[in-house]
N, C-alpha and C. Protein backbone atom coordinates (compact mmCIF):
# COMPACT_ATOMS: atom_id res chain seq x y z
N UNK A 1 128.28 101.82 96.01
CA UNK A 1 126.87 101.95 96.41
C UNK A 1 126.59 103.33 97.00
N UNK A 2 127.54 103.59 97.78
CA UNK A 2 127.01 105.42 98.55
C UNK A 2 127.50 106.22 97.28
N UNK A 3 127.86 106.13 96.18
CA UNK A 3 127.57 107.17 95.04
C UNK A 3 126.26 107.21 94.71
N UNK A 4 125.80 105.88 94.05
CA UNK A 4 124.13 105.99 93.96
C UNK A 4 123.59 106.47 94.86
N UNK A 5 123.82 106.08 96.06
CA UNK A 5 122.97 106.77 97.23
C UNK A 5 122.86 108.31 97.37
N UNK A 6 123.92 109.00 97.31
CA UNK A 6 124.20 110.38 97.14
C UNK A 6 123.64 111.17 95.89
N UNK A 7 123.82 109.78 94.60
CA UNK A 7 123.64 110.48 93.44
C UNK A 7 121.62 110.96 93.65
N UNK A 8 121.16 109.79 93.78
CA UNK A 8 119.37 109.72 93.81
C UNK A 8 119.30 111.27 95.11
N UNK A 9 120.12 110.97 96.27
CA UNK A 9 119.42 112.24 97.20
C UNK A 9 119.42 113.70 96.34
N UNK A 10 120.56 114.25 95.65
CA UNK A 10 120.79 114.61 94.74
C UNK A 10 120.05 115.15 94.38
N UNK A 11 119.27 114.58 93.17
CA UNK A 11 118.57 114.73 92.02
C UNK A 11 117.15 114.95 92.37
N UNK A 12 116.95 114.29 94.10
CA UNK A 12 115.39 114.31 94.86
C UNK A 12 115.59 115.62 95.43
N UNK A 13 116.92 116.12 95.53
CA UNK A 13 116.77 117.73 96.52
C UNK A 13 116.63 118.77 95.27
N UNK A 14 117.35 118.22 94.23
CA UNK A 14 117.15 119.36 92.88
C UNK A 14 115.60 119.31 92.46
N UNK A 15 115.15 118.02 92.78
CA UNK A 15 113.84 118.32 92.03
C UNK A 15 112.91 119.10 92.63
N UNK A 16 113.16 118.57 94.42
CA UNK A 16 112.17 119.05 95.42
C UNK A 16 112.54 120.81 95.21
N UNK A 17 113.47 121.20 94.95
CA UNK A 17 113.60 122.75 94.88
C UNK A 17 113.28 123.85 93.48
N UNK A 18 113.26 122.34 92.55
CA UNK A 18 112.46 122.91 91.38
C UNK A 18 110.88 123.04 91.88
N UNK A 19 110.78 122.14 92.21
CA UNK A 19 109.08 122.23 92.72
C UNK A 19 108.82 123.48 93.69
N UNK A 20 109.94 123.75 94.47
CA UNK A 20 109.66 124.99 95.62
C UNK A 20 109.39 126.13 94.56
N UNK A 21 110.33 126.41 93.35
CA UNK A 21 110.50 127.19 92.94
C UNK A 21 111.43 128.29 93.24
N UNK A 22 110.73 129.58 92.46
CA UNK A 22 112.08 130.63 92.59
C UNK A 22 111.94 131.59 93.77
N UNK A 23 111.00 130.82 94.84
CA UNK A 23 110.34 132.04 96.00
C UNK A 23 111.77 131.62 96.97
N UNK A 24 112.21 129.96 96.48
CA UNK A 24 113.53 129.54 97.23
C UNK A 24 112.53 129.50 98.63
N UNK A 25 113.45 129.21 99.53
CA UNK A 25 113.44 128.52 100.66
C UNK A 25 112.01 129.62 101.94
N UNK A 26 111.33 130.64 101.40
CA UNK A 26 110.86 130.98 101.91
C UNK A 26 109.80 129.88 103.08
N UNK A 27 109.24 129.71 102.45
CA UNK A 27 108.12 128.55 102.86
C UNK A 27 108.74 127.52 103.66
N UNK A 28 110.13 127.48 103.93
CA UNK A 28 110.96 126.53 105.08
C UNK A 28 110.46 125.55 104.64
N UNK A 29 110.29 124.45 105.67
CA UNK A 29 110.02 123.66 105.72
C UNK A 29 108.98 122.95 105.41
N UNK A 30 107.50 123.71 105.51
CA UNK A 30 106.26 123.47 105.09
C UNK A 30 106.23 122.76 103.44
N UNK A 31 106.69 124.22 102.95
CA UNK A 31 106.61 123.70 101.36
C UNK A 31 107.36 122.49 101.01
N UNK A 32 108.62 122.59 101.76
CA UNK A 32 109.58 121.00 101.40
C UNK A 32 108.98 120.11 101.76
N UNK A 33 108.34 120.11 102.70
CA UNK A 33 106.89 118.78 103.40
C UNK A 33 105.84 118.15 102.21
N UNK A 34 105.43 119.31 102.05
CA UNK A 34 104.24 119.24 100.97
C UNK A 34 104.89 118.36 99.81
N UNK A 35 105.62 119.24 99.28
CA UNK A 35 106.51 118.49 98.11
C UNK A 35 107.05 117.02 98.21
N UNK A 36 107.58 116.71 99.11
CA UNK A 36 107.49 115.45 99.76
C UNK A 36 106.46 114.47 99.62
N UNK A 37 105.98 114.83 100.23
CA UNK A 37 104.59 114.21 100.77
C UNK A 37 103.73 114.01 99.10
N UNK A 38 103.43 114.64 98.61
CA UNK A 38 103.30 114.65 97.20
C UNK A 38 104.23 113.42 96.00
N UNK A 39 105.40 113.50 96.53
CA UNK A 39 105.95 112.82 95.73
C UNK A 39 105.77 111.08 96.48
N UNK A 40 105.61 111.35 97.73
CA UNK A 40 105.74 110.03 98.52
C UNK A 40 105.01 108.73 98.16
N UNK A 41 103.44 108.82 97.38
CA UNK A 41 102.81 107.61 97.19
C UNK A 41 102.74 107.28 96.16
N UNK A 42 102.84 108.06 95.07
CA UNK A 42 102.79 107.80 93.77
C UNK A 42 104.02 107.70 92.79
N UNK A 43 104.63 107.26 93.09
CA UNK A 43 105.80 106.85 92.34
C UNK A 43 105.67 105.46 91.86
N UNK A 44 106.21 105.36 90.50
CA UNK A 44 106.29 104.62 89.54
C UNK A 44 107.63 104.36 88.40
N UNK A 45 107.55 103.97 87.53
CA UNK A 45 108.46 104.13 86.11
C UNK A 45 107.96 105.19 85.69
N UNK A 46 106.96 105.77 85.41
CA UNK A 46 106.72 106.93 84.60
C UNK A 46 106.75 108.03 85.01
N UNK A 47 107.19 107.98 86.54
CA UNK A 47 107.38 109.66 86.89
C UNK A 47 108.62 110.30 86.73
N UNK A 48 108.41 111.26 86.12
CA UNK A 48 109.63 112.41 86.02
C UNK A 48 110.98 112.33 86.62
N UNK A 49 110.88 112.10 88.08
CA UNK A 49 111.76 112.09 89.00
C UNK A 49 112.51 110.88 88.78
N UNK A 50 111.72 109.46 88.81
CA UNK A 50 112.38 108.37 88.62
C UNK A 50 112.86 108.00 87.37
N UNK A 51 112.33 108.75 86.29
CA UNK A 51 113.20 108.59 84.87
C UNK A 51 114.29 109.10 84.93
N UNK A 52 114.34 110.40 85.90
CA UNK A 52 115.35 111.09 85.53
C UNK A 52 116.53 110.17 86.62
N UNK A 53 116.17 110.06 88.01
CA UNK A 53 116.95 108.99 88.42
C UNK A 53 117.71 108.15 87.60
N UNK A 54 117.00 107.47 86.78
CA UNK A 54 117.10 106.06 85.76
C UNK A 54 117.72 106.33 85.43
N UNK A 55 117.82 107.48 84.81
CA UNK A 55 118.93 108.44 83.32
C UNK A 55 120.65 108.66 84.81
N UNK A 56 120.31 109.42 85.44
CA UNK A 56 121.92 110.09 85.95
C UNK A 56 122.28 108.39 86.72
N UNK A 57 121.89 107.20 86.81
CA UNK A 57 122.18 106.20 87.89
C UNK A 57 122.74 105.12 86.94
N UNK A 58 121.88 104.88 85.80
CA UNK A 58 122.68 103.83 84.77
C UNK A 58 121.40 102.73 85.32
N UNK A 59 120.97 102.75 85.93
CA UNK A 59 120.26 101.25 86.67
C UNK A 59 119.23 101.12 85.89
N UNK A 60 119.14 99.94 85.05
CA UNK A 60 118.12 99.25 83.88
C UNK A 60 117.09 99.25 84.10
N UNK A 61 116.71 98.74 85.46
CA UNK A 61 115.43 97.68 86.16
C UNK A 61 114.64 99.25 86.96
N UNK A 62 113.51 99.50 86.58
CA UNK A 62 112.83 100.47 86.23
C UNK A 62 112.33 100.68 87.77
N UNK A 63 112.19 99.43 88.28
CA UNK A 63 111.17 98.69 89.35
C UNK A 63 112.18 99.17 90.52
N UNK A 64 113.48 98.58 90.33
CA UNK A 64 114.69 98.79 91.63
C UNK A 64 114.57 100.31 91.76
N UNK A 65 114.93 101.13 90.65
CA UNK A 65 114.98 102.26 90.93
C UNK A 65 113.97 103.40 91.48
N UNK A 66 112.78 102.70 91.55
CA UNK A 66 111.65 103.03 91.93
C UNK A 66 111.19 102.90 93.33
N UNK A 67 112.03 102.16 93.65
CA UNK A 67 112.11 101.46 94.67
C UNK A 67 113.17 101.70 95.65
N UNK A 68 114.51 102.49 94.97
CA UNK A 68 115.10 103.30 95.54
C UNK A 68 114.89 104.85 95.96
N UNK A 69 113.97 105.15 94.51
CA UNK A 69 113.44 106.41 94.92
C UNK A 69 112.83 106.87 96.15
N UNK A 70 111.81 105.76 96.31
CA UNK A 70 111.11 105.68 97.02
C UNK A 70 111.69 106.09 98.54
N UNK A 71 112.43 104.67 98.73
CA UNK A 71 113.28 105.02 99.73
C UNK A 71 114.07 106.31 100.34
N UNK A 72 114.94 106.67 99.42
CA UNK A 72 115.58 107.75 99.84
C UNK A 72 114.09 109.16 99.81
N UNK A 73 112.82 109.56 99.56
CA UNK A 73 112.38 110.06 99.62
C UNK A 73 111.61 109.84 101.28
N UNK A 74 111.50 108.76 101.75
CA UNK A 74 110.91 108.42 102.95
C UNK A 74 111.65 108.53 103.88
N UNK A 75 113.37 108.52 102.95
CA UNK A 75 114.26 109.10 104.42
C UNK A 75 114.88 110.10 104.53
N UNK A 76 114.52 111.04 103.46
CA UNK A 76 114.46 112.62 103.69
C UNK A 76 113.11 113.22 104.34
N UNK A 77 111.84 112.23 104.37
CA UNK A 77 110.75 113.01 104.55
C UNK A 77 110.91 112.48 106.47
N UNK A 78 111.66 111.63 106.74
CA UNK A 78 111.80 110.55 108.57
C UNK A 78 112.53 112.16 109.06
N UNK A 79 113.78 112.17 108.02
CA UNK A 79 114.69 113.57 108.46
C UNK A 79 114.27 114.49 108.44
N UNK A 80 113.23 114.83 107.72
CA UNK A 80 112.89 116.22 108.20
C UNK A 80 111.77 116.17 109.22
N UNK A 81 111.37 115.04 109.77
CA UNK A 81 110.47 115.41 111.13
C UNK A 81 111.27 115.16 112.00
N UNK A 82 112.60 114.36 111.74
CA UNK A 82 113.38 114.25 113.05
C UNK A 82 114.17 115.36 113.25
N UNK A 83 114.77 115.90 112.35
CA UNK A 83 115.72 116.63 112.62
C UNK A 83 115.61 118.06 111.54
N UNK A 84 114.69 118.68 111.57
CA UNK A 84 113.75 119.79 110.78
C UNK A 84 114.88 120.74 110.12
N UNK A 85 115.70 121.11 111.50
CA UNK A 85 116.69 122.18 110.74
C UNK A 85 117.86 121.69 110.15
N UNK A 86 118.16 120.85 110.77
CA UNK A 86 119.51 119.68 109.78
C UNK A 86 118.82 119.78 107.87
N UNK A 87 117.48 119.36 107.62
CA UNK A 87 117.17 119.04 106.46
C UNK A 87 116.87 120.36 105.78
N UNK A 88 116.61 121.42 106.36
CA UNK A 88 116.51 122.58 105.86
C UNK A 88 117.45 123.62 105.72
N UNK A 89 118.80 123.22 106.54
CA UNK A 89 120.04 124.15 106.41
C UNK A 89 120.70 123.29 104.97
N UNK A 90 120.64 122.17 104.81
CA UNK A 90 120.61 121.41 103.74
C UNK A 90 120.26 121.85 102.46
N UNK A 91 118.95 122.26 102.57
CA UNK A 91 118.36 122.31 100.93
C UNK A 91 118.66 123.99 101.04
N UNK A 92 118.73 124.86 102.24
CA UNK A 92 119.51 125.86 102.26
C UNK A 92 120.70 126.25 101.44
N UNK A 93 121.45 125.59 101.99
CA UNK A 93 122.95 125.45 101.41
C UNK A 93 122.91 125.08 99.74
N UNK A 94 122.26 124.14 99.99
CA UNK A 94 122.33 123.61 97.98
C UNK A 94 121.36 124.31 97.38
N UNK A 95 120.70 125.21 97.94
CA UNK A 95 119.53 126.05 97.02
C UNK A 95 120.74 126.75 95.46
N UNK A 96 121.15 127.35 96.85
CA UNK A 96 122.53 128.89 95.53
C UNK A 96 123.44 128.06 95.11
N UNK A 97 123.27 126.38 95.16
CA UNK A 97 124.81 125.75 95.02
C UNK A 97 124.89 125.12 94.04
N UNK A 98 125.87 124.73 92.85
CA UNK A 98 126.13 123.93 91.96
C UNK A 98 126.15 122.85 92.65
N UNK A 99 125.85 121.67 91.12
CA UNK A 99 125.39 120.29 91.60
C UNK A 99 126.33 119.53 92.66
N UNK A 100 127.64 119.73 92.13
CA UNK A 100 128.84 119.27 92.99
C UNK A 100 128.96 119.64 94.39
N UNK A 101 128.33 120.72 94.73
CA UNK A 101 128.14 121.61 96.17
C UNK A 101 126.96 120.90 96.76
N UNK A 102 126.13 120.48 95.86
CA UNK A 102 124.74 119.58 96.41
C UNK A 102 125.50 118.43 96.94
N UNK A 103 126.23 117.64 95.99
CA UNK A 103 126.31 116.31 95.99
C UNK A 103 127.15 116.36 97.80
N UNK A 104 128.40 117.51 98.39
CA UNK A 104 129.35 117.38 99.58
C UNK A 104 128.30 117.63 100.53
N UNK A 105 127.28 118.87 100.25
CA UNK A 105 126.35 118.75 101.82
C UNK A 105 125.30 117.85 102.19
N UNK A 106 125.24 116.75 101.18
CA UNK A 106 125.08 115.71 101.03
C UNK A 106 125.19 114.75 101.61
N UNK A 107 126.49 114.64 101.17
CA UNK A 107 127.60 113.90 101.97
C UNK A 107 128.05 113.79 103.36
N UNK A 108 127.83 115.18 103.67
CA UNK A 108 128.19 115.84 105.03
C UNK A 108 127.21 115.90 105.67
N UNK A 109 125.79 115.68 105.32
CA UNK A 109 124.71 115.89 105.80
C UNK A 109 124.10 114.72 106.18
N UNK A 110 123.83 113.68 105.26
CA UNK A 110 122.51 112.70 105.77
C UNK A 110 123.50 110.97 104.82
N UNK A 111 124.34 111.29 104.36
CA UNK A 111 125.18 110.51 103.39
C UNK A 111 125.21 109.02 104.52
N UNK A 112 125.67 109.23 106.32
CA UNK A 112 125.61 108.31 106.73
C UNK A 112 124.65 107.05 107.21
N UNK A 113 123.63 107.69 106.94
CA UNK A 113 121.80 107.59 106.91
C UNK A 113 121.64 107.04 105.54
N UNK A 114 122.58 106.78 104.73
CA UNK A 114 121.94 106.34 103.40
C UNK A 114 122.63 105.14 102.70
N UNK A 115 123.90 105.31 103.52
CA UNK A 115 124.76 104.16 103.18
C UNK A 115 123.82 102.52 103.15
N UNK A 116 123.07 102.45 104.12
CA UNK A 116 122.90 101.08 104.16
C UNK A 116 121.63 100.80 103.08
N UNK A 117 120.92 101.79 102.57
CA UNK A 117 119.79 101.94 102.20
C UNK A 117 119.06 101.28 100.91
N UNK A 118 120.43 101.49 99.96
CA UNK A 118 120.64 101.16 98.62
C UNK A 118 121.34 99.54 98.95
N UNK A 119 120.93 98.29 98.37
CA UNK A 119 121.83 97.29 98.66
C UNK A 119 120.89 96.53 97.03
């Protein structure tokens, strides 16, 4: 279960930094907010993010995963008002980093916050 969990934060920090774009981390925290916040109410089966979830997770049920998305997006968006620079030395670090470098500060980062999340 904390692979999926890791795998979805993942794929929500790659996307959220596709969305920042190539200005990278200028905009701190603000822009990662926005982006957030954006992705936060409208999620479905047909969004981008959660297909692509669907695709790297294996998980059939369109609805669960949507529903995981969800989740792990509400508890990156809790972390970054609780703990602002924890979530931004984060997407810091995995900005210049291959996926595998995403997946350990990850791990090392918010991984214990996520364990229970996914069930």
């Amino acid at each position: 279960q904390g692979t999926i969990a890791t795998t979805i934060i993942t794929i929500i920090m790659q996307y959220v930094m596709q969305q920042i774009g190539k200005g990278g981390f200028k905009g701190g925290l603000g822009k990662l907010t926005s982006v957030l916040s954006g992705l936060g109410t409208n999620l479905n089966a047909e969004n981008p993010l959660v297909k692509q979830i669907q695709e790297k997770t294996g998980i059939e049920d369109s609805q669960k995963v949507t529903g995981y998305t969800q989740q792990a997006v509400d508890l990156i968006k809790q972390e970054a008002a609780a703990n602002p620079e924890g979530i931004e030395s984060l997407f810091k670090n995995a900005l210049g980093d291959t996926v595998g470098d995403i997946e350990g500060e990850v791990k090392k980062g918010i991984v214990d916050r996520i364990k229970g999340l996914f069930r």
